[in-house]
PDB file of N, CA and C in Angstrom:
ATOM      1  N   UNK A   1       7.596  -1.962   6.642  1.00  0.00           N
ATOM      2  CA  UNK A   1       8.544  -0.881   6.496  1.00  0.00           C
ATOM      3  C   UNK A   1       9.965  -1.344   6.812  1.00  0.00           C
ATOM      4  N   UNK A   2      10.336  -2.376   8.003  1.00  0.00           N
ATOM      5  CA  UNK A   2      11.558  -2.669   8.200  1.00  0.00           C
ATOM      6  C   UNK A   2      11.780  -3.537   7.141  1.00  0.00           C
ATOM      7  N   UNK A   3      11.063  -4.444   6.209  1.00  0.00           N
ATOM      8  CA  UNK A   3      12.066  -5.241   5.557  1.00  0.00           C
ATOM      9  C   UNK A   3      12.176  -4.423   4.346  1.00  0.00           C
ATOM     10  N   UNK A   4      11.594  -2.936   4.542  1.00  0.00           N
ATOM     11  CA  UNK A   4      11.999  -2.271   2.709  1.00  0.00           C
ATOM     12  C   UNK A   4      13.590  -1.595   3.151  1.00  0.00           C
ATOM     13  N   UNK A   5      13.746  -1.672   4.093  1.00  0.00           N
ATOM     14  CA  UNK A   5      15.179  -1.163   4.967  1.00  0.00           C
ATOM     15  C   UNK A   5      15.925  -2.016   4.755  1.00  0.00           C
ATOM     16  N   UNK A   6      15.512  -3.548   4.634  1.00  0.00           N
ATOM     17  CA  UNK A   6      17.143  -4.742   4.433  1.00  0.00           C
ATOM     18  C   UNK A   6      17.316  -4.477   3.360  1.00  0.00           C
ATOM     19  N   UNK A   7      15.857  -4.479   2.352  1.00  0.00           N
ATOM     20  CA  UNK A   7      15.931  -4.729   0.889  1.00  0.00           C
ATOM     21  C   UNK A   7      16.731  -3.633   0.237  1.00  0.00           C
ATOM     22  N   UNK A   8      16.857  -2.616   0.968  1.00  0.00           N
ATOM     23  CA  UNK A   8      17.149  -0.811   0.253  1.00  0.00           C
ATOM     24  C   UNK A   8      18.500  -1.683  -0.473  1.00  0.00           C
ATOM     25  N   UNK A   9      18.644  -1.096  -1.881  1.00  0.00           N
ATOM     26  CA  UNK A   9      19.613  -1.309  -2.930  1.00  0.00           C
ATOM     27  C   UNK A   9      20.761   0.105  -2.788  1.00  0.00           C
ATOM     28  N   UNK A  10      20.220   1.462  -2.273  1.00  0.00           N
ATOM     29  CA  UNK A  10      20.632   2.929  -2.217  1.00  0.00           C
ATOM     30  C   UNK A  10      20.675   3.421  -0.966  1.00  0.00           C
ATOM     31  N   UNK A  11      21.136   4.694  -0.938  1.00  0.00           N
ATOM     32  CA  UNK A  11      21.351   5.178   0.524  1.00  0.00           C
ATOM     33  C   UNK A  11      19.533   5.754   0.275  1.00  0.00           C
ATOM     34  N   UNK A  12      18.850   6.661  -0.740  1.00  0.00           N
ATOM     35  CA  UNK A  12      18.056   6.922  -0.740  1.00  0.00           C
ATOM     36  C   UNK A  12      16.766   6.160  -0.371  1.00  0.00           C
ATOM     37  N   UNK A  13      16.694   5.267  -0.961  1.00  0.00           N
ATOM     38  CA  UNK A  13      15.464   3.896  -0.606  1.00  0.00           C
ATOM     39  C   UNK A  13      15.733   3.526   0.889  1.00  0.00           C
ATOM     40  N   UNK A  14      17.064   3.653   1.320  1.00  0.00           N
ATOM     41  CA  UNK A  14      17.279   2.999   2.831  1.00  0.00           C
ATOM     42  C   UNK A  14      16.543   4.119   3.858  1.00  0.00           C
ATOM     43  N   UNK A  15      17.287   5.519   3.692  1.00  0.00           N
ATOM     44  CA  UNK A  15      16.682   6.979   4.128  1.00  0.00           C
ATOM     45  C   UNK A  15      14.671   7.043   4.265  1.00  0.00           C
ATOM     46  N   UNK A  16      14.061   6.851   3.308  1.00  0.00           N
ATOM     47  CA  UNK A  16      13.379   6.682   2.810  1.00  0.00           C
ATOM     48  C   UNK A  16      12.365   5.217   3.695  1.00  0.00           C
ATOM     49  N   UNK A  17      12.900   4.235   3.429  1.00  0.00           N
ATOM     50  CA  UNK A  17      12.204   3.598   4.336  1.00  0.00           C
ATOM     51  C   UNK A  17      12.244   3.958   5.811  1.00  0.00           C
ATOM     52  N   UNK A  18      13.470   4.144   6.159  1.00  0.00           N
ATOM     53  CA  UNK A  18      13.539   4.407   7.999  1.00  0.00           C
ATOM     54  C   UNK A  18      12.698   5.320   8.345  1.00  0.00           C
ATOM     55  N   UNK A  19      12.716   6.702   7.191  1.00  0.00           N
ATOM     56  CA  UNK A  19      11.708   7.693   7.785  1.00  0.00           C
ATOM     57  C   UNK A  19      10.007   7.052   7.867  1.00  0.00           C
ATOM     58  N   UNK A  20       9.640   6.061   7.128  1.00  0.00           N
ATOM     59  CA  UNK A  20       8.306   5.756   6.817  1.00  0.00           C
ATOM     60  C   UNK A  20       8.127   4.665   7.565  1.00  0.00           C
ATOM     61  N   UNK A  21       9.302   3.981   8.411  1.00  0.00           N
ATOM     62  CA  UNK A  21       9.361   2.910   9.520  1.00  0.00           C
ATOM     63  C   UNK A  21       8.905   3.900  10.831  1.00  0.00           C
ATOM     64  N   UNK A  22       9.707   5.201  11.021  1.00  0.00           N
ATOM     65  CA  UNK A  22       9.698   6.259  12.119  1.00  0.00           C
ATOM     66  C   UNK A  22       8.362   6.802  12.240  1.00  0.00           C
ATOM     67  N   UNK A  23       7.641   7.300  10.906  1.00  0.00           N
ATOM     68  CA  UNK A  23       6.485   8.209  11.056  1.00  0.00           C
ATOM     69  C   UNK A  23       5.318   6.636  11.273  1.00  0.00           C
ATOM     70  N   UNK A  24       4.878   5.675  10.591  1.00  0.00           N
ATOM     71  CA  UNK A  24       4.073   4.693  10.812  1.00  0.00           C
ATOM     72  C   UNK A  24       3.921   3.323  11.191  1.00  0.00           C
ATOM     73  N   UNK A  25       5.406   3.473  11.285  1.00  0.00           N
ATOM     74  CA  UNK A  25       5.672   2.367  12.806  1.00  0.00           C
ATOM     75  C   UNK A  25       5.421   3.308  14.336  1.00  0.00           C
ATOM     76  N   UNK A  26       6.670   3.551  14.885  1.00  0.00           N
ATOM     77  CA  UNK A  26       6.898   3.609  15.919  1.00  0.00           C
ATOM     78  C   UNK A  26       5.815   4.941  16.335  1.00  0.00           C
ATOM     79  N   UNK A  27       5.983   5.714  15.941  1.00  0.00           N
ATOM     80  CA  UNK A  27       5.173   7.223  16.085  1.00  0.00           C
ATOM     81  C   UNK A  27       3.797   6.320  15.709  1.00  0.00           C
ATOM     82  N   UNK A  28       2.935   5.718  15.349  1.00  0.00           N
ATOM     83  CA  UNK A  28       2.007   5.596  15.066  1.00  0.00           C
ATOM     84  C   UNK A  28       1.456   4.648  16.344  1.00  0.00           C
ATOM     85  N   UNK A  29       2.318   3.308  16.099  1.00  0.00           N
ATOM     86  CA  UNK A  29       1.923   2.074  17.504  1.00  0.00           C
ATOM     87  C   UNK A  29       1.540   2.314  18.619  1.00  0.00           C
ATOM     88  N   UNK A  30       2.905   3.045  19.128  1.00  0.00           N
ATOM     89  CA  UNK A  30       3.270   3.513  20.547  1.00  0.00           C
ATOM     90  C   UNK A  30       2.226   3.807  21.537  1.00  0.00           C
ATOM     91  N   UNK A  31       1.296   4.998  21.035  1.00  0.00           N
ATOM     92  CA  UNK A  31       0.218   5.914  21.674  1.00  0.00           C
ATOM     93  C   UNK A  31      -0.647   4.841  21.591  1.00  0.00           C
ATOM     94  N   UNK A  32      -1.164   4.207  20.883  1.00  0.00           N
ATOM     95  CA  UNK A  32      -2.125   2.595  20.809  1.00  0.00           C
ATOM     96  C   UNK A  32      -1.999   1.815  21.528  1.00  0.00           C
ATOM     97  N   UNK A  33      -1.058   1.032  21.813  1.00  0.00           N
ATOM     98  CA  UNK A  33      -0.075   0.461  23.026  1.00  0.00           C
ATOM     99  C   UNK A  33      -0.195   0.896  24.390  1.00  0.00           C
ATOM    100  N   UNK A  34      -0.210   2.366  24.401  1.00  0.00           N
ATOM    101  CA  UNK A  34       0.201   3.031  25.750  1.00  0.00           C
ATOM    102  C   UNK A  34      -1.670   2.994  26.027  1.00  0.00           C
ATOM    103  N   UNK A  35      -2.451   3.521  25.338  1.00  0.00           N
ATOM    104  CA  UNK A  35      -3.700   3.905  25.660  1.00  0.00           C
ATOM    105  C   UNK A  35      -4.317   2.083  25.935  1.00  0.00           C
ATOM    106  N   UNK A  36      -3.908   1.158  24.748  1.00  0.00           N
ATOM    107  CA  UNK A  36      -4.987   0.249  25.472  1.00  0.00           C
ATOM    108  C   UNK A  36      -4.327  -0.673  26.576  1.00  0.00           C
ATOM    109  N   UNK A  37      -2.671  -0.267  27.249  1.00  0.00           N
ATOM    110  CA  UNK A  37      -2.504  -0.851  28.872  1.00  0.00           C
ATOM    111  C   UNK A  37      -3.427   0.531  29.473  1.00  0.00           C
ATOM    112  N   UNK A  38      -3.373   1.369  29.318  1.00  0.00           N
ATOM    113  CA  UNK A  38      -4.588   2.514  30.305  1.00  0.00           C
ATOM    114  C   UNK A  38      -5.581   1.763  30.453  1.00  0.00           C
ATOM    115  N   UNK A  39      -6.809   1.446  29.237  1.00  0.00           N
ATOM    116  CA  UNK A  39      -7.577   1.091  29.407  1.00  0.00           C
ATOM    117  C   UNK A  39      -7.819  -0.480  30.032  1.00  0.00           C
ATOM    118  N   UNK A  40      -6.594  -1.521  30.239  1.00  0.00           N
ATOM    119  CA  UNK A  40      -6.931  -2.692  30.426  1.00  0.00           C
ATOM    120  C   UNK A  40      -6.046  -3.158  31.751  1.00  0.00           C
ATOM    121  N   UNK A  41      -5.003  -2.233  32.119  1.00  0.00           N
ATOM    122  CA  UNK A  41      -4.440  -2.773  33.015  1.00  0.00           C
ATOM    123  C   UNK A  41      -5.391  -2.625  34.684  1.00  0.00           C
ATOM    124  N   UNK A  42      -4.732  -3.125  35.735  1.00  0.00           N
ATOM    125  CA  UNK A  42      -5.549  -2.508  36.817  1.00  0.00           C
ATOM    126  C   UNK A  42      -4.846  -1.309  36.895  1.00  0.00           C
ATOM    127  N   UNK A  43      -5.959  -0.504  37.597  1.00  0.00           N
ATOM    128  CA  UNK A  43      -5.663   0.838  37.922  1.00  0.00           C
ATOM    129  C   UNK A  43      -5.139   1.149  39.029  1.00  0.00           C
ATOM    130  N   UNK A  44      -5.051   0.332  39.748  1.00  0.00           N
ATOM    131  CA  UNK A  44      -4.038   0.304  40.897  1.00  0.00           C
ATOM    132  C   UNK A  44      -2.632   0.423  40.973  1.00  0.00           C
ATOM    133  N   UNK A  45      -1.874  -1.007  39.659  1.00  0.00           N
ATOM    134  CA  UNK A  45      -0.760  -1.032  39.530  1.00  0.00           C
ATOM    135  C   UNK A  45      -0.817   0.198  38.030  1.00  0.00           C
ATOM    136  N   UNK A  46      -0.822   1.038  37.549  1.00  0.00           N
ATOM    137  CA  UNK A  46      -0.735   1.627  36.047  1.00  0.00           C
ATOM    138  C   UNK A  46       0.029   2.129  36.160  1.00  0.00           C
ATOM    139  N   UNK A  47       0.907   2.514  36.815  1.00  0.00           N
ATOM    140  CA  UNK A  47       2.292   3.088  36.612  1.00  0.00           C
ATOM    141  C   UNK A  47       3.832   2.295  36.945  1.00  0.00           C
ATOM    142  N   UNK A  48       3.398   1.073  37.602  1.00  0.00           N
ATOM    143  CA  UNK A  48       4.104  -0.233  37.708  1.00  0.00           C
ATOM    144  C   UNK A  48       4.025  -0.708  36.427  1.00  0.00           C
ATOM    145  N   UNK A  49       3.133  -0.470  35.771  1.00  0.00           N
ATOM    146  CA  UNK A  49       2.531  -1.522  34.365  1.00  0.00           C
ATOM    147  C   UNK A  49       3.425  -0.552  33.377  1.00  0.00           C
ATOM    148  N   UNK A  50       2.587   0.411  33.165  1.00  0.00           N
ATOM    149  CA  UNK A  50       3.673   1.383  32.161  1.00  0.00           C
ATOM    150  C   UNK A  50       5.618   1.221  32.485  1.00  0.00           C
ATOM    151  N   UNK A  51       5.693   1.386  33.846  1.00  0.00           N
ATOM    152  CA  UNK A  51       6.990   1.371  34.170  1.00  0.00           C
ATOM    153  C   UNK A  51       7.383   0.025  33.254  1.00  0.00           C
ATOM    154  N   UNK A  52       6.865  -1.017  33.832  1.00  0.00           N
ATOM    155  CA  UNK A  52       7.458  -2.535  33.049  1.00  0.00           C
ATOM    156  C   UNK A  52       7.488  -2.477  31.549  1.00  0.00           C
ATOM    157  N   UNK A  53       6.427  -1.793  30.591  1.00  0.00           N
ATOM    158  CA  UNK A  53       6.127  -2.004  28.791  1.00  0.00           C
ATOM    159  C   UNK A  53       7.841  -1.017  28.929  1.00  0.00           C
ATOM    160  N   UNK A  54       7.595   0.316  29.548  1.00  0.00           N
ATOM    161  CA  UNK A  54       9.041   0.895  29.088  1.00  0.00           C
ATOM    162  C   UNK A  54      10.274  -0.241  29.126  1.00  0.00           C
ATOM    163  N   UNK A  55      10.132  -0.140  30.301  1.00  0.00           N
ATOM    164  CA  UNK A  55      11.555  -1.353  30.232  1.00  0.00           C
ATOM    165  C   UNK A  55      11.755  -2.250  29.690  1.00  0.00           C
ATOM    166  N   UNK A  56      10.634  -3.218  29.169  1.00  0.00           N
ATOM    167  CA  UNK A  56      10.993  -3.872  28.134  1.00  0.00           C
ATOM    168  C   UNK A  56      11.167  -3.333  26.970  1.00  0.00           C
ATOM    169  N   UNK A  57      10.783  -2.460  26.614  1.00  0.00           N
ATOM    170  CA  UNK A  57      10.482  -1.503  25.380  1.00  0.00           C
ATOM    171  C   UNK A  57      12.056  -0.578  25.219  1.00  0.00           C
ATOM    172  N   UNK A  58      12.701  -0.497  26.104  1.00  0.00           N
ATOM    173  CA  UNK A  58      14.352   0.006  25.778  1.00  0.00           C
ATOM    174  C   UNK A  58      15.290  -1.042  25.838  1.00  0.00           C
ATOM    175  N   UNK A  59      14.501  -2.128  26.919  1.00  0.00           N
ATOM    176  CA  UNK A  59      15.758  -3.304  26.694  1.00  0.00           C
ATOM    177  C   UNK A  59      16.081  -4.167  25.378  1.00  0.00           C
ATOM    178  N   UNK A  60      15.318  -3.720  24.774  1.00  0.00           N
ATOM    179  CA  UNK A  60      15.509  -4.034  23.300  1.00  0.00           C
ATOM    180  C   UNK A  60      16.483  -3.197  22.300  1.00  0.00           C
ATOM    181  N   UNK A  61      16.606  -1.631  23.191  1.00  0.00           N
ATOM    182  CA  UNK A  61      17.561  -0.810  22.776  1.00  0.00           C
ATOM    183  C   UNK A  61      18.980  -1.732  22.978  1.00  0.00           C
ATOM    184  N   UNK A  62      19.220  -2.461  24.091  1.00  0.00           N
ATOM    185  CA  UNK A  62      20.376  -2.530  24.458  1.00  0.00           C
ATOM    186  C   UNK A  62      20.808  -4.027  24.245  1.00  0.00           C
ATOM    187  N   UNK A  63      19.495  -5.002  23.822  1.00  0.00           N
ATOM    188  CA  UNK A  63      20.105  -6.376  23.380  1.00  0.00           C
ATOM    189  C   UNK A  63      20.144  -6.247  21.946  1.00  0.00           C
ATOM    190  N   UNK A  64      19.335  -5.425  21.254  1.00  0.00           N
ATOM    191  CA  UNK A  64      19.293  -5.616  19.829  1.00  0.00           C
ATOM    192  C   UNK A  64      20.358  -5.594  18.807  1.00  0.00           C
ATOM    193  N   UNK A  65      21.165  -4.573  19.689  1.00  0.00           N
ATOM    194  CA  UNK A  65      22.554  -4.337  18.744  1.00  0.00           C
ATOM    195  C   UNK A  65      23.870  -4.963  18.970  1.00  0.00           C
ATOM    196  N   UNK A  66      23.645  -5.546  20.228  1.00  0.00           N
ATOM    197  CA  UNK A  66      24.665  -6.726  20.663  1.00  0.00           C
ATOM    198  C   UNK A  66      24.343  -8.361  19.970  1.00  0.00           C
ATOM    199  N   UNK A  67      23.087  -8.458  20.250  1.00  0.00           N
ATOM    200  CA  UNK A  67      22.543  -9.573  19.361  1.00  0.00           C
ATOM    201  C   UNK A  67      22.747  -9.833  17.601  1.00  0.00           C
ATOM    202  N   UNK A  68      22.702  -8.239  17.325  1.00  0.00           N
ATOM    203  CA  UNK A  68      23.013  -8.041  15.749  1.00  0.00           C
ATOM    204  C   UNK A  68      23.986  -8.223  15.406  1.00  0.00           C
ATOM    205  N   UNK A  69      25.197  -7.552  16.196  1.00  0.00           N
ATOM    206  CA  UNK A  69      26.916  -7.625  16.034  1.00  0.00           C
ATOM    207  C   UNK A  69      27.216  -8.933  16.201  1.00  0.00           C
ATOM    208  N   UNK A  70      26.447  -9.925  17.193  1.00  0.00           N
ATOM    209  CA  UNK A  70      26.656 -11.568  17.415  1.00  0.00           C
ATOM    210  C   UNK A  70      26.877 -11.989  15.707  1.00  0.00           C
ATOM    211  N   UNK A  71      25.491 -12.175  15.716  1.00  0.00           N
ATOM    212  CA  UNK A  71      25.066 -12.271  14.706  1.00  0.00           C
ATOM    213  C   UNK A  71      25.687 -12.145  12.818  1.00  0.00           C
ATOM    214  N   UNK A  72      26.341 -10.889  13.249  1.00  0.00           N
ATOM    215  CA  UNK A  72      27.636 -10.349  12.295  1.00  0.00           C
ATOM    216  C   UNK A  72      28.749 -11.032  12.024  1.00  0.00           C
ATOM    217  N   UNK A  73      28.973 -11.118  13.155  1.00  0.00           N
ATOM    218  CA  UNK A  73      30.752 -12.046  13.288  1.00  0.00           C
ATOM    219  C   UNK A  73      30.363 -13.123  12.619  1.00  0.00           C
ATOM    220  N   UNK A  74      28.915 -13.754  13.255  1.00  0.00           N
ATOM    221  CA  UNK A  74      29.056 -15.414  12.682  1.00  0.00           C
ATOM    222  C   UNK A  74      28.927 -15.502  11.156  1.00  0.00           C
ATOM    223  N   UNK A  75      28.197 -14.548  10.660  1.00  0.00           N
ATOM    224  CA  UNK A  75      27.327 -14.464   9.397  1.00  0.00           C
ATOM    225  C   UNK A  75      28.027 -13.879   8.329  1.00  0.00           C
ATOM    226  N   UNK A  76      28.822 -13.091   8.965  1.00  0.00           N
ATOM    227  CA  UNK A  76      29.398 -12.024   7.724  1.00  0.00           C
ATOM    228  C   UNK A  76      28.264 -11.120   7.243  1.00  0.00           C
ATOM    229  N   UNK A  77      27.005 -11.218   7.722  1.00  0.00           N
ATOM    230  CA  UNK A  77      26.044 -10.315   7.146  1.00  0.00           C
ATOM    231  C   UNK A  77      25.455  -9.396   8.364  1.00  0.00           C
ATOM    232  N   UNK A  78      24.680  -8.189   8.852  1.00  0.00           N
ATOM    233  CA  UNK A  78      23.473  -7.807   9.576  1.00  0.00           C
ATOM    234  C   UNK A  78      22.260  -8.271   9.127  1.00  0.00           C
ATOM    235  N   UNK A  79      22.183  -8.859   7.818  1.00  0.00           N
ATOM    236  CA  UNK A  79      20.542  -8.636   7.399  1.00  0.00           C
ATOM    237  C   UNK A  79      19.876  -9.796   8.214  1.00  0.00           C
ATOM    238  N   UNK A  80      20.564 -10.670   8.315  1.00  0.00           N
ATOM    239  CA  UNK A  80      19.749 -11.475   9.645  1.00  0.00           C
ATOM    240  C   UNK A  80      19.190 -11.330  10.864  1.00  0.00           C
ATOM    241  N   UNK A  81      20.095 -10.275  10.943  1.00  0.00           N
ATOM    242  CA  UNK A  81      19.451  -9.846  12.456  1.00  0.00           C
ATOM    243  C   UNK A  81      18.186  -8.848  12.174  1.00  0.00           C
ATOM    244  N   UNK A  82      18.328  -8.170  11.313  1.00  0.00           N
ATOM    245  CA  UNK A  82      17.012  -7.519  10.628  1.00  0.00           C
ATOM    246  C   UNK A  82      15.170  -8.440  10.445  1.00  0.00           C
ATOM    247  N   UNK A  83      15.842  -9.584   9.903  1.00  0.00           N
ATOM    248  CA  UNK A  83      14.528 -10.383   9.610  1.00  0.00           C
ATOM    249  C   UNK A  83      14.381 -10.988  11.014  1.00  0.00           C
ATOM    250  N   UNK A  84      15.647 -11.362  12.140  1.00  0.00           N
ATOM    251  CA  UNK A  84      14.656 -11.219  13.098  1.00  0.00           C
ATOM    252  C   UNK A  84      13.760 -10.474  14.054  1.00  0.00           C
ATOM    253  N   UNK A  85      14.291  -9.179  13.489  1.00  0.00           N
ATOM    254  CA  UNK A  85      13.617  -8.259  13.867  1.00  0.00           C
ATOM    255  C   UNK A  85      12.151  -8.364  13.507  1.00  0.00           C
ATOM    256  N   UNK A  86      12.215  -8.569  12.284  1.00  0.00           N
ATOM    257  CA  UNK A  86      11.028  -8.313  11.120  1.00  0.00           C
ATOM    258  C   UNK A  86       9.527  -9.715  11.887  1.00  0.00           C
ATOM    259  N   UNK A  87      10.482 -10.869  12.320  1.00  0.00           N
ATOM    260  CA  UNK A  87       9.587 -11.660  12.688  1.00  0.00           C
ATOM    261  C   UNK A  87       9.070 -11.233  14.205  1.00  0.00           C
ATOM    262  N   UNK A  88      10.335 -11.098  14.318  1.00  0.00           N
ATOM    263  CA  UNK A  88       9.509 -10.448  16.578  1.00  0.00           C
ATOM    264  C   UNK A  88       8.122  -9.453  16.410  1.00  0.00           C
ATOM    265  N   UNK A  89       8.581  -8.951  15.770  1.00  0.00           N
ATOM    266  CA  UNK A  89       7.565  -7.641  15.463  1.00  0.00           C
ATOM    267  C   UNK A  89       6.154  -8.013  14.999  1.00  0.00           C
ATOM    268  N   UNK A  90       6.110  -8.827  13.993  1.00  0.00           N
ATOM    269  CA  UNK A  90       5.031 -10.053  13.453  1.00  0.00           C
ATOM    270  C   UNK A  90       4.234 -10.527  14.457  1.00  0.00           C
ATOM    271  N   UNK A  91       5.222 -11.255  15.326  1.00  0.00           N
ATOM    272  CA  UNK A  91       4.728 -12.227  16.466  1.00  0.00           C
ATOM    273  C   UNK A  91       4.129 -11.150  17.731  1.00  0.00           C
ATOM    274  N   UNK A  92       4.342 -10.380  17.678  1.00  0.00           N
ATOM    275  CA  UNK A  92       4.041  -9.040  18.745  1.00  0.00           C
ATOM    276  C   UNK A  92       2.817  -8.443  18.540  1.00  0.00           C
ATOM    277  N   UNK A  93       2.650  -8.182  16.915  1.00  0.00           N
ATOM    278  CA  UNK A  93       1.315  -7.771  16.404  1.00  0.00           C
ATOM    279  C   UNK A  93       0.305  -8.815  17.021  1.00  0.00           C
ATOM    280  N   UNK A  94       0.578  -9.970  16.019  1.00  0.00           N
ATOM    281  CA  UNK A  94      -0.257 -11.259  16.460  1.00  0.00           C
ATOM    282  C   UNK A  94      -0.957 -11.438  17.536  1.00  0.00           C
ATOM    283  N   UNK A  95       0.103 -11.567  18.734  1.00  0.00           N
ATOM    284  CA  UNK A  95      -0.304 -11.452  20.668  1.00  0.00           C
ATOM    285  C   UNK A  95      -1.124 -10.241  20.608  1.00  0.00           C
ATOM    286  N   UNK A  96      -0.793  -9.030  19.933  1.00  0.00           N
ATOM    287  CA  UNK A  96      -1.642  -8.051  20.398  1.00  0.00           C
ATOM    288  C   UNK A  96      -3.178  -7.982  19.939  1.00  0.00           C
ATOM    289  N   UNK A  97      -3.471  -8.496  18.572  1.00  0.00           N
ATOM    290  CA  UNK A  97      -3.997  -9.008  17.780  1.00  0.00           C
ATOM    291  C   UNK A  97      -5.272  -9.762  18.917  1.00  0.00           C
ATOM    292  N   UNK A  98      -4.358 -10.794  19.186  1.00  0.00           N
ATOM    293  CA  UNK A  98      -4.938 -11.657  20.034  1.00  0.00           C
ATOM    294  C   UNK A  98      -5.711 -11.406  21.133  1.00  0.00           C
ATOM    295  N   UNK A  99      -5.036 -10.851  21.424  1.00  0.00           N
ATOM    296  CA  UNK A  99      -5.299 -10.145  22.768  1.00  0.00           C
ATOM    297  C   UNK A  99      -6.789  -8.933  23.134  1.00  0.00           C
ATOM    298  N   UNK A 100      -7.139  -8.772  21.650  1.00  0.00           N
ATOM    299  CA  UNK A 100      -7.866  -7.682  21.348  1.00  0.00           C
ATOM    300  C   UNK A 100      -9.495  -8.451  21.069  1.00  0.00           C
ATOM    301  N   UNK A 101      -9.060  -9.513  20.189  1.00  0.00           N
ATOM    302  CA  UNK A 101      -9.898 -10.303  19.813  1.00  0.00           C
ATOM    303  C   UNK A 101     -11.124 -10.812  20.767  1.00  0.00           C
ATOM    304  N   UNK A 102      -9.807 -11.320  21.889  1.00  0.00           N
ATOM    305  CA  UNK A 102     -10.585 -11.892  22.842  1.00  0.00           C
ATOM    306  C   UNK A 102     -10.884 -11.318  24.204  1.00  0.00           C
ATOM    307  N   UNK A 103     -11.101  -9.873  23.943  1.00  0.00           N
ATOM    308  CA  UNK A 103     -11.128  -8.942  25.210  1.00  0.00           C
ATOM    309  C   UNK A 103     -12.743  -9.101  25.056  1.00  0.00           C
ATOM    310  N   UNK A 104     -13.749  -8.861  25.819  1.00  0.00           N
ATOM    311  CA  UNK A 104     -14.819  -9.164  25.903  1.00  0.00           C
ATOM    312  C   UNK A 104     -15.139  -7.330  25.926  1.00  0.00           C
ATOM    313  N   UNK A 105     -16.600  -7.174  25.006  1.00  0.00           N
ATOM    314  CA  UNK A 105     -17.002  -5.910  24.658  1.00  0.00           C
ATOM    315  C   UNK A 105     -17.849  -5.738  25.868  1.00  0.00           C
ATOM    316  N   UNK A 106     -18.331  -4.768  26.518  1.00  0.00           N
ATOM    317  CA  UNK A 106     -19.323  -4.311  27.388  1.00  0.00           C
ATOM    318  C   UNK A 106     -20.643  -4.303  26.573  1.00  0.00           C
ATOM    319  N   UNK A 107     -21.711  -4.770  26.764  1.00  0.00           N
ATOM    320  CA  UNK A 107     -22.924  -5.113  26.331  1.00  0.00           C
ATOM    321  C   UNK A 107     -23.824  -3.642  26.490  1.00  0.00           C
ATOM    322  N   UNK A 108     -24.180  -3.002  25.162  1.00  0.00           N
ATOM    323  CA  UNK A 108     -25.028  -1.735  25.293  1.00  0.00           C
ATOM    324  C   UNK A 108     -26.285  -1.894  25.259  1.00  0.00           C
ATOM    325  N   UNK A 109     -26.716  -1.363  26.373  1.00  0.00           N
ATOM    326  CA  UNK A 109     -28.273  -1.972  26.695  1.00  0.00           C
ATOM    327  C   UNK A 109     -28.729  -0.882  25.653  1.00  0.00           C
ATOM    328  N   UNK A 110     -30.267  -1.224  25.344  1.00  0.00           N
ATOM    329  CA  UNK A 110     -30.699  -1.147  23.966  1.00  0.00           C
ATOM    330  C   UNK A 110     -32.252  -0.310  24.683  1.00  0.00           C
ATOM    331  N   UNK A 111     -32.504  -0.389  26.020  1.00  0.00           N
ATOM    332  CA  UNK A 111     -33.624   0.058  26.774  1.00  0.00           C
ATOM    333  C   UNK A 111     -33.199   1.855  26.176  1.00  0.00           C
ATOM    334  N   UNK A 112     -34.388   2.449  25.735  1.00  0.00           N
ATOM    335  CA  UNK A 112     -33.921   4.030  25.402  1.00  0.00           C
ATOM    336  C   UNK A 112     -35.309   4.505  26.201  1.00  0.00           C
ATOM    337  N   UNK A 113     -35.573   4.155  27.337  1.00  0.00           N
ATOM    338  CA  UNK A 113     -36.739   4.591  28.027  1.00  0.00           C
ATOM    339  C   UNK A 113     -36.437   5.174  29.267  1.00  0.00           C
TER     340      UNK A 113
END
């Protein structure tokens, strides 16, 4: 969804992607994210843990657009800072990806007696 946002040729296609970045990106991830640190963090620290995903999770509010404007001056363009967006996000899935893969399942005993 973010790279149909660099690609947008119109204000409409641009409109258009952000809303479909908003409803099945972010609105979609988020609650997925939040539920499987519930389920995997310790339950001791879980509100230390949540506290930390937020904060990293806004400090991106506040480097992203300084990093982009960097980025601007040197480039004469934003769309760079876009595709690195496009790759962080990639690499984020991936780890999570990863992370899922190799979580070990609880074994369902099969005894129905």
């Amino acid at each position: 969804m973010l790279l149909m946002t660099v690609q947008a040729t119109n204000a409409t296609f641009l409109l258009t992607s952000l809303i479909l970045y908003g409803f099945l990106g972010k609105l979609a991830v988020e609650p997925i994210i939040i539920s499987w640190l519930g389920e995997n963090a310790p339950q001791v620290g879980i509100g230390t843990t949540l506290g930390v995903f937020n904060f990293f999770g806004m400090m991106s509010s506040i480097v992203a657009p300084a990093l982009t404007g960097n980025i601007s001056d040197i480039t004469g363009s934003k769309i760079l800072g876009f595709y690195i967006a496009i790759v962080l996000l990639v690499i984020g899935t991936l780890l999570f990806l990863a992370a899922n893969i190799h979580k070990k399942t609880p074994e369902v005993s099969s005894d129905l007696t």
